[in-house]
N, C-alpha and C. Protein backbone atom coordinates (compact mmCIF):
# COMPACT_ATOMS: atom_id res chain seq x y z
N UNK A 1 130.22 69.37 76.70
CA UNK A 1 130.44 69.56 78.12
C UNK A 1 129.11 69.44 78.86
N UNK A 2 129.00 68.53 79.80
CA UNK A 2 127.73 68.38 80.53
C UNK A 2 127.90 69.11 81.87
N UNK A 3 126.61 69.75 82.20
CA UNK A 3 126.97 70.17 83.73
C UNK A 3 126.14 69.56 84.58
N UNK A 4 126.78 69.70 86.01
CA UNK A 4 126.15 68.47 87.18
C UNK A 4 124.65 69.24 87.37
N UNK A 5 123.36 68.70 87.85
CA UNK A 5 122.50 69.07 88.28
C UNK A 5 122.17 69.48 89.81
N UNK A 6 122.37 71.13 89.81
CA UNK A 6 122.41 71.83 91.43
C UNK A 6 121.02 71.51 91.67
N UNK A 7 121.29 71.15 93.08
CA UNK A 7 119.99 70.83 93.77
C UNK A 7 120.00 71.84 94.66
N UNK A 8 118.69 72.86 94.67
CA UNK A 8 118.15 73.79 95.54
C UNK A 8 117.43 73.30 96.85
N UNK A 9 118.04 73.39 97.93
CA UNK A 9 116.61 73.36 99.07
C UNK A 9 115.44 74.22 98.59
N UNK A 10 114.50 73.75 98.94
CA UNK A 10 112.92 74.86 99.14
C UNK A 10 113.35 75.60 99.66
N UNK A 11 113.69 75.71 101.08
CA UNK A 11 113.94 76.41 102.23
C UNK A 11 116.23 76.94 102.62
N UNK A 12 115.73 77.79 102.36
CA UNK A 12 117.18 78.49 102.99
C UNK A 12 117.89 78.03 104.07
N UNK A 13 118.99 77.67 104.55
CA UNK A 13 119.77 77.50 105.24
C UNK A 13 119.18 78.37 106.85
N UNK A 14 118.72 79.61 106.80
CA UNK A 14 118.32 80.27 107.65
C UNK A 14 117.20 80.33 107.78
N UNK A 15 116.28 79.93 107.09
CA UNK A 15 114.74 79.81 107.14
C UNK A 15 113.91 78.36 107.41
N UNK A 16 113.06 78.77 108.32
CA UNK A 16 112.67 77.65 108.96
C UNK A 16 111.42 77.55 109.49
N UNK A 17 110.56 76.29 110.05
CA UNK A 17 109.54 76.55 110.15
C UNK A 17 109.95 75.80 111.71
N UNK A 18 109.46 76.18 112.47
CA UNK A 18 109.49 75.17 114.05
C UNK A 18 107.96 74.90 114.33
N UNK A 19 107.64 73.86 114.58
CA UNK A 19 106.36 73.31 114.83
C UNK A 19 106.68 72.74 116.57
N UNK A 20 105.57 73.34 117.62
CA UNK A 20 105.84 72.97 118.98
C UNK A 20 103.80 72.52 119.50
N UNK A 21 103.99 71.47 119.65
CA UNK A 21 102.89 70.37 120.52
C UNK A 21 102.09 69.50 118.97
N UNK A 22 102.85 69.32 118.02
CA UNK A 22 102.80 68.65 117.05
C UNK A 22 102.69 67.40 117.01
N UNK A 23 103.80 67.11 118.08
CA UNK A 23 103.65 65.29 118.11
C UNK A 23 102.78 64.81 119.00
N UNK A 24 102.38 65.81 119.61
CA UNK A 24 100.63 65.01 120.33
C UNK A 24 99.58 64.82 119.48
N UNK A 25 99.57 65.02 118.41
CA UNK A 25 97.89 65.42 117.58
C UNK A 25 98.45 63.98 116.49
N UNK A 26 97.62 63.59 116.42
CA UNK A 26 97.38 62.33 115.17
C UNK A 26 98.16 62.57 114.15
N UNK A 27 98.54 61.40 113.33
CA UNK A 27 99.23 61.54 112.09
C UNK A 27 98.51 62.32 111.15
N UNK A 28 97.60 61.91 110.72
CA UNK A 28 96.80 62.91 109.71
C UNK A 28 96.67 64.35 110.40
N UNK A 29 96.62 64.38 111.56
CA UNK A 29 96.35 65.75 111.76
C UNK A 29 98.00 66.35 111.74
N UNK A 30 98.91 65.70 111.71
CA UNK A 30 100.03 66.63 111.68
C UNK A 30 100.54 66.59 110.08
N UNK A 31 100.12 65.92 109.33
CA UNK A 31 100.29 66.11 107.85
C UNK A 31 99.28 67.55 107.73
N UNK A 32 98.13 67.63 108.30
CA UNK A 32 97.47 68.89 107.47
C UNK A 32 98.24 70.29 108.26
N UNK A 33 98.73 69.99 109.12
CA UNK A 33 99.35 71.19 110.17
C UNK A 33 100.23 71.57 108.99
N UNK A 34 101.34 70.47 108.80
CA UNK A 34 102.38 70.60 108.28
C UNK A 34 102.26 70.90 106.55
N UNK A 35 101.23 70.86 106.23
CA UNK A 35 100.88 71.09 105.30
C UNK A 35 100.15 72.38 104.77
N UNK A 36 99.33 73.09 105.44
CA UNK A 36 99.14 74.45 105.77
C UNK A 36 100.25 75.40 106.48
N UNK A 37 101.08 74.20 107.21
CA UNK A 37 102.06 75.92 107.99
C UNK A 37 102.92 76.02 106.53
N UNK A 38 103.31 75.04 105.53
CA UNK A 38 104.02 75.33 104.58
C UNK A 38 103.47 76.37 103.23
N UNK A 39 102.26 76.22 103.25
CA UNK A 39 101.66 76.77 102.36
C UNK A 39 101.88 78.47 102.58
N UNK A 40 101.30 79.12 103.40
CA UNK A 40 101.08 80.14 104.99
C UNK A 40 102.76 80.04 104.70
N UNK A 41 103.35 79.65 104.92
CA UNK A 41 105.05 80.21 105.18
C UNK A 41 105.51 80.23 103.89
N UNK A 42 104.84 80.06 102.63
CA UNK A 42 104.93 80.28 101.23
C UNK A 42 104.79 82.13 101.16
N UNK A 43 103.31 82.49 101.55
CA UNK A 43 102.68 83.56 101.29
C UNK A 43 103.13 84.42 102.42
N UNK A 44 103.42 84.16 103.28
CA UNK A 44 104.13 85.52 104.08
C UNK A 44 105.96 85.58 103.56
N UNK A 45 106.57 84.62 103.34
CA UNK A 45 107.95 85.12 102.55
C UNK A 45 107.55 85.96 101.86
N UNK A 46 106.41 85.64 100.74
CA UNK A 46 106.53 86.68 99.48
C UNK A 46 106.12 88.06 100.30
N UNK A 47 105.44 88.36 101.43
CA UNK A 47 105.16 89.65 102.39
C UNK A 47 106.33 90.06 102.92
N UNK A 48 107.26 89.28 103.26
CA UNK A 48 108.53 89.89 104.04
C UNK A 48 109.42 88.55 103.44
N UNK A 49 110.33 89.33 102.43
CA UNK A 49 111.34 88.14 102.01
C UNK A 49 112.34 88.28 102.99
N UNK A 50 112.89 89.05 103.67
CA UNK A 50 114.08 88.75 104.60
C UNK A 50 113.69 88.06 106.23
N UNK A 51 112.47 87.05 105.91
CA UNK A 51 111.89 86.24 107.26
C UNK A 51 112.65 85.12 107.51
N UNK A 52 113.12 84.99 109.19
CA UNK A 52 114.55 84.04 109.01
C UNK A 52 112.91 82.88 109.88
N UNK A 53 112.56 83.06 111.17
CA UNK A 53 112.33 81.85 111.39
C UNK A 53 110.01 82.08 111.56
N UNK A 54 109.54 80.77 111.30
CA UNK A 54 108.00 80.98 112.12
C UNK A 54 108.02 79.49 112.91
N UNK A 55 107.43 80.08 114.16
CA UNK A 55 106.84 78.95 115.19
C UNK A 55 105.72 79.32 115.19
N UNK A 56 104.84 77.70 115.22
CA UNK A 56 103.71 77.31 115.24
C UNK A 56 103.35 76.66 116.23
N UNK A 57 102.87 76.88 117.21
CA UNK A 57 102.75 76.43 118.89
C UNK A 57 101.23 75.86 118.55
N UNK A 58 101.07 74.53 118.60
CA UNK A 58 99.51 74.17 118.99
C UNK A 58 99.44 73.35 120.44
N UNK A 59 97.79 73.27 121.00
CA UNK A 59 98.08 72.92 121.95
C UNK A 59 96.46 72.23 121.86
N UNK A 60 96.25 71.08 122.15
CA UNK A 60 94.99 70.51 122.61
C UNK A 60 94.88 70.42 123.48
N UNK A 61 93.33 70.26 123.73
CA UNK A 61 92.57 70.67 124.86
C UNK A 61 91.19 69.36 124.95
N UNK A 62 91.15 68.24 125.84
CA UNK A 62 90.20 67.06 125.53
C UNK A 62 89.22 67.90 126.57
N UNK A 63 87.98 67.97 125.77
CA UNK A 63 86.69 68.08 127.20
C UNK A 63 86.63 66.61 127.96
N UNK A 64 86.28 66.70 129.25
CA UNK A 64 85.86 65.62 129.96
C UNK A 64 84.14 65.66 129.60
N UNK A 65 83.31 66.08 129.94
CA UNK A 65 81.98 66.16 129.17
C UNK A 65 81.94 65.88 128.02
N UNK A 66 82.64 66.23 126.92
CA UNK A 66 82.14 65.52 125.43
C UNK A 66 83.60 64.85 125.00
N UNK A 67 84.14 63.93 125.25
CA UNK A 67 85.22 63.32 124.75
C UNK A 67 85.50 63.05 123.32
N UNK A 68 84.15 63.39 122.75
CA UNK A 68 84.46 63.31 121.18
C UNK A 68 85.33 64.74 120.80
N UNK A 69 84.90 65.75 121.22
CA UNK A 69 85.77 66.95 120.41
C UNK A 69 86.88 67.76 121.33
N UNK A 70 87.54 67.68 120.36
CA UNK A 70 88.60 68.48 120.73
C UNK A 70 88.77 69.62 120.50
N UNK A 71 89.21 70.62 121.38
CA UNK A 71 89.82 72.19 121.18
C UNK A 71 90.97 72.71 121.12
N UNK A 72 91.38 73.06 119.88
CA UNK A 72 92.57 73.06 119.89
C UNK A 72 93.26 74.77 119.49
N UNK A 73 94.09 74.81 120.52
CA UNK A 73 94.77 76.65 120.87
C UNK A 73 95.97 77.00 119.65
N UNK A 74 96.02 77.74 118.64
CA UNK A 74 97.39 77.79 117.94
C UNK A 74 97.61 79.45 118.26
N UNK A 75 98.92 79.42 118.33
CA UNK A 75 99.76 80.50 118.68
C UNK A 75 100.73 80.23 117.58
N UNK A 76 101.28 81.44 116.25
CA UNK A 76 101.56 81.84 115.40
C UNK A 76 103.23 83.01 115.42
N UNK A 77 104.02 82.90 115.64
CA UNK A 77 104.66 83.70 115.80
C UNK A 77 105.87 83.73 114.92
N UNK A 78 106.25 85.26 113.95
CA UNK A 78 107.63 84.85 113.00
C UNK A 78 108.31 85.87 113.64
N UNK A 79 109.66 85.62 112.93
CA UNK A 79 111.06 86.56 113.70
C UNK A 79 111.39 87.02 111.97
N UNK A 80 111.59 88.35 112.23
CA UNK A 80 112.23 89.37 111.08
C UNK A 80 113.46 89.71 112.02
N UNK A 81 114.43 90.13 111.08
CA UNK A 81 115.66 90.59 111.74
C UNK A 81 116.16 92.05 111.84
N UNK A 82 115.03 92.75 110.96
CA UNK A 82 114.78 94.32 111.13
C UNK A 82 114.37 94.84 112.19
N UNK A 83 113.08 93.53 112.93
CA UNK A 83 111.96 94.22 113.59
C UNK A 83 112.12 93.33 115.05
N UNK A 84 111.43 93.53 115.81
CA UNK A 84 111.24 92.15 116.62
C UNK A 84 110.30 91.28 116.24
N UNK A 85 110.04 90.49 117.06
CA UNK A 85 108.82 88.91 116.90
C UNK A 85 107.62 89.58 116.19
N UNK A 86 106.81 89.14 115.72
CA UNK A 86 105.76 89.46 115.55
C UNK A 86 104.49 88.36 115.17
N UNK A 87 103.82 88.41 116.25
CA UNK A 87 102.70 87.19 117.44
C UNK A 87 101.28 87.28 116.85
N UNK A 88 100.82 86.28 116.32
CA UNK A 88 99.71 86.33 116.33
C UNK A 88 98.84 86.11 117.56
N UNK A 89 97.14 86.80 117.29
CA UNK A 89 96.47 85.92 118.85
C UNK A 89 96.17 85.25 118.56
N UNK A 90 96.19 84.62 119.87
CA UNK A 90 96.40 83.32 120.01
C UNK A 90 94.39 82.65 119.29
N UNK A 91 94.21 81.62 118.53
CA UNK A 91 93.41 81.65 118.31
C UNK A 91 92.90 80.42 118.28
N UNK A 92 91.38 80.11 118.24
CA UNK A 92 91.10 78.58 119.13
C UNK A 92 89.88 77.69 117.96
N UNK A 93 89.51 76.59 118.10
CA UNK A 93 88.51 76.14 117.42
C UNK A 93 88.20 74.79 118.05
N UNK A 94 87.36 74.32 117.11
CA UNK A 94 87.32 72.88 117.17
C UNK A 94 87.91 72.44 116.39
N UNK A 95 87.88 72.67 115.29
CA UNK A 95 88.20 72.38 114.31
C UNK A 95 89.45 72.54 113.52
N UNK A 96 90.81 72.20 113.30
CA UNK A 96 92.16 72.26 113.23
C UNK A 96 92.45 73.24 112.19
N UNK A 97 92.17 72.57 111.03
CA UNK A 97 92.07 73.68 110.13
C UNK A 97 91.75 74.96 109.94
N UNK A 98 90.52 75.34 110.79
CA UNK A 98 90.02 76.18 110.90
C UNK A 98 90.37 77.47 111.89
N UNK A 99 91.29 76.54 112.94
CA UNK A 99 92.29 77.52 113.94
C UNK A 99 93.35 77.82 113.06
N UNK A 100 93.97 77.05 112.39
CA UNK A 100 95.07 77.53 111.73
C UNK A 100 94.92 78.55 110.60
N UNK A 101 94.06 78.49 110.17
CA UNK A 101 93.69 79.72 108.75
C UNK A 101 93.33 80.79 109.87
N UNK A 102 92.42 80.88 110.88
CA UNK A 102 92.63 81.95 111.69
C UNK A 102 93.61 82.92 112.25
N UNK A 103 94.79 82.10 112.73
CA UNK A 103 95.67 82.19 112.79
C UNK A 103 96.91 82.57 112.21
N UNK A 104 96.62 82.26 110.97
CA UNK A 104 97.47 82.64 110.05
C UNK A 104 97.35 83.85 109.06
N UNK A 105 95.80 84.29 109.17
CA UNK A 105 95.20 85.63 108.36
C UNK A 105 95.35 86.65 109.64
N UNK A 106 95.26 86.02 111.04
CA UNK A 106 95.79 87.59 112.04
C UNK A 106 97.45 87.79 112.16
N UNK A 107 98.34 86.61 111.82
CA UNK A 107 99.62 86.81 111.47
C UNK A 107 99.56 88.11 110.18
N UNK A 108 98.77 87.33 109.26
CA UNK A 108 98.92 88.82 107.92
C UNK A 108 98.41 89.87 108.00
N UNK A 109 96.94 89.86 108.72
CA UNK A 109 96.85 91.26 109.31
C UNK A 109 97.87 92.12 110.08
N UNK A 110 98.64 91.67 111.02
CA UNK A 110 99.56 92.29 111.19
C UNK A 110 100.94 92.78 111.03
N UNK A 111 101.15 91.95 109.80
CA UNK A 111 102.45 92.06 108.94
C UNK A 111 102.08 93.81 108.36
N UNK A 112 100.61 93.34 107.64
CA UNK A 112 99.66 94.31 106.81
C UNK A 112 99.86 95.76 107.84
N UNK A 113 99.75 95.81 108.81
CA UNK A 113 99.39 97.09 109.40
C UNK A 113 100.95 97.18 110.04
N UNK A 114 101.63 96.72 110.32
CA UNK A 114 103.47 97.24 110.68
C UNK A 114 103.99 97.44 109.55
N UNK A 115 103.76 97.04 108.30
CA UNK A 115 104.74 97.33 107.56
C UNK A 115 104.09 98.39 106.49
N UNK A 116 102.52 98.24 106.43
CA UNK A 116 101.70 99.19 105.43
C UNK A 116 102.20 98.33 104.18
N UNK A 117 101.81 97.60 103.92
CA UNK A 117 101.65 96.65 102.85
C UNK A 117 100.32 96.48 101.89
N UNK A 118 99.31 97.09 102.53
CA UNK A 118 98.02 96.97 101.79
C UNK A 118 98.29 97.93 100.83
N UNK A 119 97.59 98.06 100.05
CA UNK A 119 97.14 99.49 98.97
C UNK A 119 96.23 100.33 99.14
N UNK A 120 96.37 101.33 99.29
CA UNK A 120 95.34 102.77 99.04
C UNK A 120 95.34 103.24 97.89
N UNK A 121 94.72 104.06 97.55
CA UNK A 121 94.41 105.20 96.36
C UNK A 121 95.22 105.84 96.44
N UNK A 122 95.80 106.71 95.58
CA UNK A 122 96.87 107.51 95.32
C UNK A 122 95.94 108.86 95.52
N UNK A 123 96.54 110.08 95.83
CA UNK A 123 95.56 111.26 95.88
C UNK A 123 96.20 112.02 94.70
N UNK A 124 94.90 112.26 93.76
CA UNK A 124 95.01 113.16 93.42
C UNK A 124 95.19 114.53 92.90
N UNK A 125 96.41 115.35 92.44
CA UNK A 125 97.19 116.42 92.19
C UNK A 125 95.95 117.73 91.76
């Protein structure tokens, strides 16, 4: 008796990632977006497994004075269905990557401090 091969989504029926000002930024730059918000939406499931959705809001910013660099704003925000939203600040760079890991470690800082997820020492008896 052979059995058929079930195919799993990665992602749950209810879980999701929404990416918003994505399709303005370059191809390569939306492969590494999309490629870090997946990673980052790996490691906060395992922090809160009952996480239904995260939006990832980026937003560029061209100087008129230096037209070579860009600044770019990401805003971080997931929905639990226990709790309400919970927002990262909003956080900025030049550098893409480098807003987004920002961004994504003040998302876990504050998972970390609403839910008390870190570890302490035990006291004592």
């Amino acid at each position: 008796m052979r059995m058929a091969n079930k195919v799993v989504p990665k992602f749950g029926t209810h879980e999701m990632i929404q990416f918003v000002g994505v399709s303005e930024l370059a191809p390569e730059e939306q492969a590494l977006v999309n490629k870090l918000s997946t990673e980052q939406y790996e490691k906060i499931k395992r922090m809160i497994p009952n996480l239904e959705q995260m939006t990832v809001h980026i937003k560029q910013y061209e100087n008129d004075d230096q037209a070579k660099k860009k600044k770019y704003s990401l805003h971080v925000r997931i929905k639990i269905p226990s709790t309400s939203i919970i927002e990262s600040c909003k956080s900025h760079d030049f550098d893409l990557a480098r807003a987004l890991h920002k961004s994504f470690d003040d998302i876990r800082v504050q998972i970390e401090h609403k839910f008390h997820t870190g570890t302490r020492p035990k006291a004592y008896e």
